[in-house]
Protein backbone atom coordinates (compact mmCIF):
# COMPACT_ATOMS: atom_id res chain seq x y z
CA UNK A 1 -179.90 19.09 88.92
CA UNK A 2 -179.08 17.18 85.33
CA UNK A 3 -180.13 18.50 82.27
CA UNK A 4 -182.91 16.65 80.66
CA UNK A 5 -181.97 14.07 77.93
CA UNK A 6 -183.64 16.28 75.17
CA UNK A 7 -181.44 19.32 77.00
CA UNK A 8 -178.35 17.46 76.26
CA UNK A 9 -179.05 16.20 72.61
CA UNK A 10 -179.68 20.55 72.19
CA UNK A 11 -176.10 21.53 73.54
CA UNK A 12 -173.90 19.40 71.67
CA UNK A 13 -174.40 20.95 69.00
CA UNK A 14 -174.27 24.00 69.79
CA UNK A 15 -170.98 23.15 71.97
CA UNK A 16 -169.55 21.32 68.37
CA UNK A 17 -170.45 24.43 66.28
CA UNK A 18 -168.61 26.57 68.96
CA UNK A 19 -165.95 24.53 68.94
CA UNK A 20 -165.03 24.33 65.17
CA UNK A 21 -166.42 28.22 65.28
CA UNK A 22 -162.75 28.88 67.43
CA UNK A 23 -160.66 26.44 65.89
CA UNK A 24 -161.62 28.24 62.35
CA UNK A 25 -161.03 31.50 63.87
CA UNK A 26 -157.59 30.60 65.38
CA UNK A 27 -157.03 29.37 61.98
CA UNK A 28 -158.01 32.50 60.18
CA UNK A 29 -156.08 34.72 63.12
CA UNK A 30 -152.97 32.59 62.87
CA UNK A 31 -152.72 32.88 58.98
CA UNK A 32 -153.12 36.32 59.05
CA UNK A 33 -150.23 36.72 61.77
CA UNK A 34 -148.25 34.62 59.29
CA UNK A 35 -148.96 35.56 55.97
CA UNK A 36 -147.24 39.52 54.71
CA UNK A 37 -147.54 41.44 51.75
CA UNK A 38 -144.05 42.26 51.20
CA UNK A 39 -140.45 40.07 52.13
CA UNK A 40 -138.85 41.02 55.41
CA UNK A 41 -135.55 39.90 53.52
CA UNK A 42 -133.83 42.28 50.95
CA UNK A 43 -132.68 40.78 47.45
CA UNK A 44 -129.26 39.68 47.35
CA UNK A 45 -127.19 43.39 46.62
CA UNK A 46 -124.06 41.41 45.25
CA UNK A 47 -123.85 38.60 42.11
CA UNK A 48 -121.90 35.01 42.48
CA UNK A 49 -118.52 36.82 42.02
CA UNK A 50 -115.44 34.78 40.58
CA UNK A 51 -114.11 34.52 44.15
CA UNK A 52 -117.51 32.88 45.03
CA UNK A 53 -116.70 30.00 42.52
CA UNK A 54 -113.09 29.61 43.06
CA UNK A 55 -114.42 28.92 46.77
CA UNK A 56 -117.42 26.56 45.54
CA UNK A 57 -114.91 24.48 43.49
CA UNK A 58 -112.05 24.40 46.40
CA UNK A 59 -114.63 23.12 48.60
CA UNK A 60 -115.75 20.67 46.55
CA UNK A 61 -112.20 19.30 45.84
CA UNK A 62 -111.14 19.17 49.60
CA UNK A 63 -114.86 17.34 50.17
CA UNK A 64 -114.89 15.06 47.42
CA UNK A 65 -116.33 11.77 48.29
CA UNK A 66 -114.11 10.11 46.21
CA UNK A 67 -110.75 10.88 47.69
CA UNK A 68 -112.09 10.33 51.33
CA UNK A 69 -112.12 7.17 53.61
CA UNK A 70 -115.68 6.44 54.69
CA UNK A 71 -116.51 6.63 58.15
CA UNK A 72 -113.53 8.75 59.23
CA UNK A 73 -114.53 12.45 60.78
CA UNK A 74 -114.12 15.67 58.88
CA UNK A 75 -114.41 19.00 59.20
CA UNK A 76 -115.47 22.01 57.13
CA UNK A 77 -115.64 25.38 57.90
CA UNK A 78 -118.31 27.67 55.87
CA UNK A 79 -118.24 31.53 56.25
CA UNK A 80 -121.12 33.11 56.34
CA UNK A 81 -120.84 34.42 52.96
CA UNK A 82 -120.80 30.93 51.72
CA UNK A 83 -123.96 29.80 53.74
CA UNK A 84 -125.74 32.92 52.31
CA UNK A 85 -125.11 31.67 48.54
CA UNK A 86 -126.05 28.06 49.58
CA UNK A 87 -129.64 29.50 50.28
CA UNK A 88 -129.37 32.10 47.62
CA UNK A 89 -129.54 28.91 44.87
CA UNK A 90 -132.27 27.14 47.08
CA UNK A 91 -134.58 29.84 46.67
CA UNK A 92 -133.58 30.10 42.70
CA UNK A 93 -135.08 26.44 43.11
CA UNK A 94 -137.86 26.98 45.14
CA UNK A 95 -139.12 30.55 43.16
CA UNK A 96 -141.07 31.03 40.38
CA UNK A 97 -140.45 33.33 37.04
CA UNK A 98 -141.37 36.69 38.95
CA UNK A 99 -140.02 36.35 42.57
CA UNK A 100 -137.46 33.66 44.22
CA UNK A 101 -136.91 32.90 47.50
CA UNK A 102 -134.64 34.75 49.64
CA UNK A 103 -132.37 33.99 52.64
CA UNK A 104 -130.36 35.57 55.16
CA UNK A 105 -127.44 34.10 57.49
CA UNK A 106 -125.95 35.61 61.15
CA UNK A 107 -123.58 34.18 62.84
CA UNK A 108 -122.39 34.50 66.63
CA UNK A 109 -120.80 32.10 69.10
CA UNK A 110 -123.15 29.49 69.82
CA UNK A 111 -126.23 30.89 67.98
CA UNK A 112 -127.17 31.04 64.49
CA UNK A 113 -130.22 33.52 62.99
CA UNK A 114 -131.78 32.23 59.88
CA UNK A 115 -134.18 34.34 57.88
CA UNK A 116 -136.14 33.39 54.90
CA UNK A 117 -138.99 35.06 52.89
CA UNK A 118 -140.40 32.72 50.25
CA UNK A 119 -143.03 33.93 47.53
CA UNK A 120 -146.59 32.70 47.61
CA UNK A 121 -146.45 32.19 43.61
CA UNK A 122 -150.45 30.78 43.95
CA UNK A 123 -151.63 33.49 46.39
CA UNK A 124 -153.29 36.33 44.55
CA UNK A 125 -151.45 39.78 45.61
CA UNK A 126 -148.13 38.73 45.70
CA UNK A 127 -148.19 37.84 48.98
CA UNK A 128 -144.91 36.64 51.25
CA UNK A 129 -144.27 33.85 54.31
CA UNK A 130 -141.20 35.58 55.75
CA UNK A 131 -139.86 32.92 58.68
CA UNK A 132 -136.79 33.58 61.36
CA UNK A 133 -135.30 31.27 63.25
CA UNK A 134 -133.11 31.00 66.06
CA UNK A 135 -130.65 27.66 65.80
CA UNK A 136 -128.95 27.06 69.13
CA UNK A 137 -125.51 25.14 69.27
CA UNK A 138 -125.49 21.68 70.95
CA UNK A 139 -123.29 18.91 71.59
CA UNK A 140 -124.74 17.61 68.42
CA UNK A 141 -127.32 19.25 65.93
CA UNK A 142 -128.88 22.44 66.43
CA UNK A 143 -131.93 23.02 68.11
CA UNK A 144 -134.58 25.58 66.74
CA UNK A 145 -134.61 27.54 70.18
CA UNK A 146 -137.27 30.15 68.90
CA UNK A 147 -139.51 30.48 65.35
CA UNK A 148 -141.15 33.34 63.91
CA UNK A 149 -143.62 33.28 60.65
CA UNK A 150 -144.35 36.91 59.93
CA UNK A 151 -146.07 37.99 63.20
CA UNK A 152 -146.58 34.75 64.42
CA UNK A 153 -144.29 33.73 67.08
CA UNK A 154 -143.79 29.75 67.69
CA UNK A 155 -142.03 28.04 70.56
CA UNK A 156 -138.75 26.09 69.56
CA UNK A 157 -140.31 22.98 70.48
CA UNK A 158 -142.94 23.15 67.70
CA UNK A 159 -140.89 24.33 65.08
CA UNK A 160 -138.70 21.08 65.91
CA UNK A 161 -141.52 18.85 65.67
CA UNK A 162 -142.79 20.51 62.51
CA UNK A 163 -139.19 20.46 60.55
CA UNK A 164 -139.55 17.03 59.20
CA UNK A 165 -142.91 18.01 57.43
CA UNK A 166 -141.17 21.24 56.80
CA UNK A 167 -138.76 19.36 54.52
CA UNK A 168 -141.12 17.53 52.92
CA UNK A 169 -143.27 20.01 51.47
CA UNK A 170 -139.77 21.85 50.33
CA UNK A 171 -138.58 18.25 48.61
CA UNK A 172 -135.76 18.49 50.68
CA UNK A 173 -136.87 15.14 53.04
CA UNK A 174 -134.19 12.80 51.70
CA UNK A 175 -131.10 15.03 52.00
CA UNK A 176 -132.46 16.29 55.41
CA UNK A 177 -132.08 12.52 56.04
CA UNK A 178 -128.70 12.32 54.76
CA UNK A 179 -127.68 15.31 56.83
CA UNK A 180 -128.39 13.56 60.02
CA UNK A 181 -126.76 10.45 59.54
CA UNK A 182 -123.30 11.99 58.26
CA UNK A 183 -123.26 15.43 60.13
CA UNK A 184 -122.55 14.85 64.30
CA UNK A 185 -121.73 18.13 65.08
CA UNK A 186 -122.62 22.11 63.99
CA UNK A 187 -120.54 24.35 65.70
CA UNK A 188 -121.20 28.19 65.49
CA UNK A 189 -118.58 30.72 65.49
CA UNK A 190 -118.47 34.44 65.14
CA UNK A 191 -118.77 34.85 60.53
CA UNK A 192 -118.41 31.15 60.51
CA UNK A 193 -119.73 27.80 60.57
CA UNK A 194 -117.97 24.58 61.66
CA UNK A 195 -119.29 21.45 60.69
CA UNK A 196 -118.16 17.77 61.53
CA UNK A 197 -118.98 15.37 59.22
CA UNK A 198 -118.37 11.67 57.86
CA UNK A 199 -119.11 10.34 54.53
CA UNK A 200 -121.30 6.97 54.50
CA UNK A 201 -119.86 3.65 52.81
CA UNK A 202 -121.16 4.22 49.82
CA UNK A 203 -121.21 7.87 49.76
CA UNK A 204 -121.61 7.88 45.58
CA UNK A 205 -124.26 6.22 45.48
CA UNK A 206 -125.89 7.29 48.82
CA UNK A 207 -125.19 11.03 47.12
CA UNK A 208 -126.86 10.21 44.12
CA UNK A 209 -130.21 8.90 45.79
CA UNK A 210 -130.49 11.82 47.60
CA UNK A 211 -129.75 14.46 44.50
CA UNK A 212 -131.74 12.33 42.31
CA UNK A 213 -135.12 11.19 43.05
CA UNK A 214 -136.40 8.14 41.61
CA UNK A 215 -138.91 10.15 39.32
CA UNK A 216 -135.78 12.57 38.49
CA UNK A 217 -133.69 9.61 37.55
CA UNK A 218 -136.37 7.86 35.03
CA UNK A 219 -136.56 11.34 33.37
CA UNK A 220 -132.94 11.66 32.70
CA UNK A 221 -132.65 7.69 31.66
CA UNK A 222 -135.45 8.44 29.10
CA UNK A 223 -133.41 11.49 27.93
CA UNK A 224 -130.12 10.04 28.00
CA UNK A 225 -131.62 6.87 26.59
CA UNK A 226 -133.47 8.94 23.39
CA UNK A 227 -130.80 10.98 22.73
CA UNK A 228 -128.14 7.64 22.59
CA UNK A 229 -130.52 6.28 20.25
CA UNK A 230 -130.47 9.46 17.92
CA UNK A 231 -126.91 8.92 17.87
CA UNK A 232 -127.05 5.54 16.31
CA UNK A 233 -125.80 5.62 12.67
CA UNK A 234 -129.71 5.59 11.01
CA UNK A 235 -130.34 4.05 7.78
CA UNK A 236 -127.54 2.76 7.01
CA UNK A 237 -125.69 6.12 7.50
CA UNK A 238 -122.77 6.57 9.33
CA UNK A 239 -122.46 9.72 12.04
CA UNK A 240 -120.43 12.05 10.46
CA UNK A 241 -117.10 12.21 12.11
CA UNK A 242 -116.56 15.85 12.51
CA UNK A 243 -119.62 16.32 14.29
CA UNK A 244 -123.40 16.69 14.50
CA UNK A 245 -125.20 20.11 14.22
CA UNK A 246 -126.66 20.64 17.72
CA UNK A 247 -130.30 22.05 16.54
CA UNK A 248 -131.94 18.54 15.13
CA UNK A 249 -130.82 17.07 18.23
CA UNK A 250 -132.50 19.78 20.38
CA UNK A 251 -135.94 19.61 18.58
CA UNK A 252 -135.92 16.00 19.02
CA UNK A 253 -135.17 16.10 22.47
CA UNK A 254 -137.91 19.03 23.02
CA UNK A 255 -140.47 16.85 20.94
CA UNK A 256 -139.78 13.95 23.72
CA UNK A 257 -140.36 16.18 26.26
CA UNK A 258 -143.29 17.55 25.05
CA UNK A 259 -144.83 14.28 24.86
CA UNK A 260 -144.60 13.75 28.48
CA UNK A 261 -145.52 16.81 29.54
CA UNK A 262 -149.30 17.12 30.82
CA UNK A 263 -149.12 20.61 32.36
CA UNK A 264 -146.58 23.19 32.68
CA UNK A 265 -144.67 22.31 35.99
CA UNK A 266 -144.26 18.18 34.64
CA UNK A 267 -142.68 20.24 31.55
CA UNK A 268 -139.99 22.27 33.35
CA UNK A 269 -138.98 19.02 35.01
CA UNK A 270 -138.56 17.42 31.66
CA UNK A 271 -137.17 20.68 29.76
CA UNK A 272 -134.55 20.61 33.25
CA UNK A 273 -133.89 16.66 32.00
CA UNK A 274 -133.49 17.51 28.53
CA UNK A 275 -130.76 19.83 28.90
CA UNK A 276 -129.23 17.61 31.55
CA UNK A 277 -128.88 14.98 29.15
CA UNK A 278 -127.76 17.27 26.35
CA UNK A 279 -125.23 19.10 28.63
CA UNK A 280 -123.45 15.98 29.61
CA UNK A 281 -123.32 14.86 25.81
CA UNK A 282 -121.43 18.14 24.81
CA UNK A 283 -119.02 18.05 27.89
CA UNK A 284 -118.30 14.28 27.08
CA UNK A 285 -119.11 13.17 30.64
CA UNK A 286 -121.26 9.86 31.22
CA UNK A 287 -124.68 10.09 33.15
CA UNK A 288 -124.77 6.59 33.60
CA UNK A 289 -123.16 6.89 36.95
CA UNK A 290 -125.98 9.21 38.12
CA UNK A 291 -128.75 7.04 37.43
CA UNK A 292 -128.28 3.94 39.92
CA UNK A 293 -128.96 0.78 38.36
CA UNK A 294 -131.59 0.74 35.82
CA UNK A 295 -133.77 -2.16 34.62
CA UNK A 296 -132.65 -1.81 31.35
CA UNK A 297 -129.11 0.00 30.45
CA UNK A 298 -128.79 3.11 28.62
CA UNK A 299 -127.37 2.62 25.19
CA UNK A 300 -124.35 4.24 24.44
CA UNK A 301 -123.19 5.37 20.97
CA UNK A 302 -120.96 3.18 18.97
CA UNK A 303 -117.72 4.04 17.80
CA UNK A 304 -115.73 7.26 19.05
CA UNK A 305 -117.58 10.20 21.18
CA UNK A 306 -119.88 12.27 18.53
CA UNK A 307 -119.16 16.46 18.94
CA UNK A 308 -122.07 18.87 18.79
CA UNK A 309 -121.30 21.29 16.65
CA UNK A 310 -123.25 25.30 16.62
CA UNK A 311 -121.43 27.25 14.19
CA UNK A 312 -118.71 24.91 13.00
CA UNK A 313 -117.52 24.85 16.46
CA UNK A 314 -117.23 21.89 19.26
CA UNK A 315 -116.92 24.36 22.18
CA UNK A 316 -120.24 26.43 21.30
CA UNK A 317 -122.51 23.49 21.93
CA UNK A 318 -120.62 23.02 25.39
CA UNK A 319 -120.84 26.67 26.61
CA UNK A 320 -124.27 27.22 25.67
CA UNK A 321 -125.78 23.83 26.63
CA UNK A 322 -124.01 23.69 30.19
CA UNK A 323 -125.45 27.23 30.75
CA UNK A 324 -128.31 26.24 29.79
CA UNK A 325 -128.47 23.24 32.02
CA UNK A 326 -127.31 25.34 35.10
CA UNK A 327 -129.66 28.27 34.19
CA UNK A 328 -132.63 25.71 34.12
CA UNK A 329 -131.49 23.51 37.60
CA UNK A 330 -130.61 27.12 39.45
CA UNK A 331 -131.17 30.53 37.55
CA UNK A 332 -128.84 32.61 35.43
CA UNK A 333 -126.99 34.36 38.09
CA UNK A 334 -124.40 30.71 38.85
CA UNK A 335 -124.14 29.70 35.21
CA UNK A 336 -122.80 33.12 34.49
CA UNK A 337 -120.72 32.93 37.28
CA UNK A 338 -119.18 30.02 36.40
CA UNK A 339 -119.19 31.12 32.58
CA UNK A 340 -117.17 33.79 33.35
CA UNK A 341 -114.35 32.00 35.46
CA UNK A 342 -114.12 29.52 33.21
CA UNK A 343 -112.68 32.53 31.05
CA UNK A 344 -110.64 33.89 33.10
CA UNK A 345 -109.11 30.63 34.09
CA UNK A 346 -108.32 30.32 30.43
CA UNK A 347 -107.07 33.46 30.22
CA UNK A 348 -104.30 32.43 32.74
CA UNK A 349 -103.52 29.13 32.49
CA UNK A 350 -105.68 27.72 28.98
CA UNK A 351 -106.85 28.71 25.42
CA UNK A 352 -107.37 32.20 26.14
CA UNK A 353 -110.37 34.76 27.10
CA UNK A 354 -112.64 34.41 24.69
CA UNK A 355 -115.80 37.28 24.04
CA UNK A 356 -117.50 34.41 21.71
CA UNK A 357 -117.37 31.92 24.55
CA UNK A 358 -118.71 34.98 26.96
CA UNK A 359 -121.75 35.26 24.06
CA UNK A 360 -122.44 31.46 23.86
CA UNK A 361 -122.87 30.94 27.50
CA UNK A 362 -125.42 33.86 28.22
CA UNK A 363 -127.38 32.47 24.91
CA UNK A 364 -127.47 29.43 27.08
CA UNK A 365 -128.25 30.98 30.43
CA UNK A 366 -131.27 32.67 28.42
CA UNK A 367 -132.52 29.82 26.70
CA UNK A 368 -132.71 27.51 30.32
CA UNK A 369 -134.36 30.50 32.22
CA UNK A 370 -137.02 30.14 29.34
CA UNK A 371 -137.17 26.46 29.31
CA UNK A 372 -137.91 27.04 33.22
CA UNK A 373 -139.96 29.67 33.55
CA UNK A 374 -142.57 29.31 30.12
CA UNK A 375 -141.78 25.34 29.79
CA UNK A 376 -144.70 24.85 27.54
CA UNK A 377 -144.32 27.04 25.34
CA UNK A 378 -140.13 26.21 24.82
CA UNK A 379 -141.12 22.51 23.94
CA UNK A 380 -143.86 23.90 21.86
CA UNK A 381 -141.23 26.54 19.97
CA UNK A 382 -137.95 23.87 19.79
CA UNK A 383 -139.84 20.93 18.31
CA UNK A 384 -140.97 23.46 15.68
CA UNK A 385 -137.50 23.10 14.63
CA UNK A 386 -134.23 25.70 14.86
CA UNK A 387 -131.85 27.02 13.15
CA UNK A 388 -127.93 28.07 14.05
CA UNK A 389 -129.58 31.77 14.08
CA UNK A 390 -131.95 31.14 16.04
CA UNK A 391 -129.90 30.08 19.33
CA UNK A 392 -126.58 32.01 18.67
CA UNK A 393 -126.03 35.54 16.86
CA UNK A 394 -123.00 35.83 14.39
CA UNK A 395 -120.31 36.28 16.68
CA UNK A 396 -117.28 36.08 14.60
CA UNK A 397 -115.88 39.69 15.08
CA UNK A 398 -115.91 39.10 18.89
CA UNK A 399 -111.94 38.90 20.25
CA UNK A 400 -111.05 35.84 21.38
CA UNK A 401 -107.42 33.92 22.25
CA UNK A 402 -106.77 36.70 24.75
CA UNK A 403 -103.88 35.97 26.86
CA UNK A 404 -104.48 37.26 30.59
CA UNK A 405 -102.11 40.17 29.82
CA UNK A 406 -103.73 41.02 26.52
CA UNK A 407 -107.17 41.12 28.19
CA UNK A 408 -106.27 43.40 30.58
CA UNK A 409 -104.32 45.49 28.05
CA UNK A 410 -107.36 46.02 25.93
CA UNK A 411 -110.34 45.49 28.16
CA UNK A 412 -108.89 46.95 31.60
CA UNK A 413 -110.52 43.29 33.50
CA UNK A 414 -113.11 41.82 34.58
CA UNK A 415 -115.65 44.79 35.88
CA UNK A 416 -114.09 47.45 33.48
CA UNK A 417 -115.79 50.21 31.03
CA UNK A 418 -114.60 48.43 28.23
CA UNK A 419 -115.33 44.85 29.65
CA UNK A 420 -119.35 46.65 30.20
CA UNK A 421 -119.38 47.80 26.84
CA UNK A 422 -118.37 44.21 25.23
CA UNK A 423 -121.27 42.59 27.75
CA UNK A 424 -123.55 45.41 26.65
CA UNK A 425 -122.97 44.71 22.72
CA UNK A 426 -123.52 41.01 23.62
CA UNK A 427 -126.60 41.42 25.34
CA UNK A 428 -127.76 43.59 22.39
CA UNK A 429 -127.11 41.29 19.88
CA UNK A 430 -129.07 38.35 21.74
CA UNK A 431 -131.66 40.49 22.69
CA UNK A 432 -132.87 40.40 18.96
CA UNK A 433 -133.12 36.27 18.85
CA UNK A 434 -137.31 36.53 19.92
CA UNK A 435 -135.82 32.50 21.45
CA UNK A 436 -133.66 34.15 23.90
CA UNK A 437 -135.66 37.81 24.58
CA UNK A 438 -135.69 38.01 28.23
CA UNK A 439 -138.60 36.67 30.17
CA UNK A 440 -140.90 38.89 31.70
C-alpha cells in the first residue's frame, strides 16, 4: 500500500539527513585513516655530497637542451640515489621552517615504490599525510597500480584519476604537463631508472614556461627591472668603475619587496625574486632569457658590467648572493653542496681552496633560509639598511689560494678534523651576526 503524500514529504528528510549523516561520517572515518601524527619516512641520514653534484652537473651537460636536436629520442638513466635527491629538494620546496617534506625511492624490475610523508604546517599537532605508491611499468608511462594515505588504502584506478588534481594543489600541473608530452617511456630496473625522452621544438622556451610561472616571471622582471634602474648613473654621477658596495643595493631591493608584500607567504616569493635578481647580477649572467617576452623590456645598465663588491672583493658578493638565492629556492643543504665543490674544483683545476669563499657562501645560505622562512621580518630588517658587518664577519685570517696538494697537506680533505675545526670556527664567527643566527 503507498505511503500517504504527507508520509512521503516526512521521510525525505529524514532519508537526506541520513544521507549527508554517512557521507560526513565516511568523511570523518576516511581522514582519520589518512591523517598520522608522526612521518612513516625517516629524514634523509646522508647530505648532498660532492659526488652528488658532480652527478647533477654531468647530467645536466649530457641533457642540455641546447646541444640536442628536437624531436629525436633520448635516454637517461637515474639511479636510485639520484631519484631520492630529486624528491629530497621537492620537499625543501614544499616544507615549511620546522619540518620539510620527505621522500623515499625502491626500485625493482618492472615496479617502482614511492613513499612520501609531507608536513601538515596548518594542522595543529604537527600532524603528517604519509602516502605510498606502487608505479607499475608499461609500454608507456607508469600506472599507479596501488595507493596508500596513512591507513587508507586506495585502488590504482583512483589514485590515477586523482593525480592531475594531485599536481595542482602541489604547483607542479604545468611540468606534469611537460612530462607527458616529452617522456614516452619509464622503464624500471633493479637501483635504476630508465627514461626515454625527446625535447620539444622549442625546448628553451617551453622549459622556461614551465619553471617560471607567469606570476613568477612578473616578480623577477620587476626585480631585475628595479635593480637595472639602480644601476643607472643617478644625478649626474657616474657608477664607479671598480664596483658598487653590495648592501645599498640589497636594502633597496628588500624595500621593493616589502612594498609588495601583503602577508608573509607573497613575501617569501618576492624575498626568493629578490635574490634571484641579485644573484644573476653578481654572477654576470642575463635573466632576460628567463622571462619570455615582456610588454615592456628590462633595462639594462649602460656601459661595461657593474661588480658588487662586500669587503673590497668581487667574488664575496657572488658566493654569498648565489647561496643565498639557492638557500631561498631549495634550503641550505644544495647551496652548500655546491659551495663546497665549487672549492674543491678550484682547488684542482682554478684559483685555489679558499676558507673565505667557504665563510661567504654559508653567510649566504643563512641569510636565504631567513629570507624564506621569517620573510617579513627580513624585508622589514634589510630595508632598515646594512652594513659590510652585518652580512659577512672579518674573514681575512682565513687561508685561502690553497692548491689541492696544499689543502690536503694542511687540512687532511674534505671531511677531516682539521677541515671540522675550520667549519666549526666559521660557523662560530657567523653565529654572532643576530642577521644570520640560525632560525629556529
Amino acid at each position: 500500500m503507498p505511503l500517504p503524500i504527507r508520509s512521503k514529504r516526512r521521510v525525505w528528510p529524514l532519508a537526506l539527513l541520513t544521507l549527508l549523516l554517512l557521507v560526513a561520517g565516511t568523511l570523518v572515518v576516511g581522514l582519520w585513516l589518512a591523517i598520522e601524527r608522526a612521518p612513516r619516512v625517516d629524514a634523509p641520514r646522508t647530505a648532498v655530497s660532492l659526488d652528488d653534484v658532480a652527478r647533477a652537473r654531468d647530467l645536466l651537460r649530457q641533457n642540455d637542451p641546447r646541444r640536442a636536436l628536437p624531436g629525436i629520442m633520448r635516454a637517461v638513466v637515474l639511479s636510485q640515489r639520484d631519484l631520492e635527491l630529486l624528491l629530497q629538494q621537492v620537499g625543501q620546496r614544499l616544507g615549511g621552517a620546522a619540518q620539510t617534506a620527505r621522500g623515499r625511492v625502491r626500485l625493482q624490475p618492472g615496479l617502482a615504490v614511492v613513499e612520501a610523508s609531507l608536513p601538515l604546517a596548518a594542522w595543529p599537532g604537527g600532524l603528517w599525510l604519509n602516502l605510498r605508491a606502487v608505479l607499475r611499468e608499461t609500454d608507456g608511462l607508469p600506472t599507479v597500480q596501488a595507493l596508500r594515505i596513512g591507513r587508507l588504502p586506495l585502488p590504482g584506478w583512483l589514485a590515477q584519476a586523482a593525480l592531475p588534481r594531485l599536481l595542482e594543489t602541489l604547483n607542479l600541473r604545468t611540468q606534469g604537463e611537460l612530462a607527458q608530452k616529452m617522456v614516452s617511456r619509464v622503464g624500471f630496473r633493479a637501483q635504476t631508472l630508465v627514461l626515454a625522452y625527446a625535447w620539444p621544438d622549442n625546448a628553451e622556451q617551453v622549459l622556461t614556461a614551465s619553471l617560471l610561472t607567469p606570476d613568477i616571471q612578473t616578480r623577477l622582471r620587476r626585480h631585475a627591472e628595479h635593480l637595472a634602474n639602480q644601476l643607472q648613473p643617478q644625478a649626474g654621477r657616474p657608477v664607479p668603475r671598480q664596483g658598487l658596495p653590495v648592501t645599498p643595493l640589497l636594502a633597496s631591493m628588500f624595500q621593493l619587496a616589502a612594498r609588495h608584500s601583503p602577508d608573509a607567504a607573497t613575501a617569501a616569493l618576492e624575498n626568493r625574486a629578490a635574490l634571484v635578481a641579485l644573484a644573476f647580477l653578481a654572477s654576470g649572467q642575463r635573466l632576460q632569457p628567463w622571462l619570455g617576452t615582456p610588454t615592456t623590456p628590462v633595462a639594462r645598465p649602460r656601459g661595461r658590467p657593474t661588480d658588487l663588491l662586500l669587503q673590497g672583493r668581487p667574488d664575496f658578493p657572488q658566493h654569498l648572493l648565489i647561496s643565498a638565492a639557492l638557500a631561498a629556492e631549495g634550503g641550505g643543504p644544495l647551496a652548500d653542496a655546491i659551495g663546497l665543490y665549487k672549492e674543491v674544483a678550484d682547488a684542482r683545476h682554478g684559483s685555489g681552496f679558499s676558507f673565505r669563499d667557504i665563510a661567504a657562501d654559508r653567510a649566504g645560505t643563512r641569510l636565504g633560509l631567513r629570507a624564506r622562512h621569517d620573510p617579513l621580518g627580513f624585508q622589514a630588517r634589510m630595508a632598515q639598511g646594512l652594513t659590510e658587518a652585518d652580512l659577512l664577519p672579518d674573514v681575512g685570517d682565513l687561508p685561502e689560494f690553497m692548491s689541492a696538494d696544499e689543502f690536503q697537506r694542511r687540512f687532511g680533505g674534505v671531511g677531516a678534523p682539521a677541515y671540522q675545526a675550520m667549519l666549526r670556527d666559521i660557523e662560530t664567527r657567523l653565529d654572532r651576526l643576530p642577521l644570520l643566527a640560525p632560525v629556529r
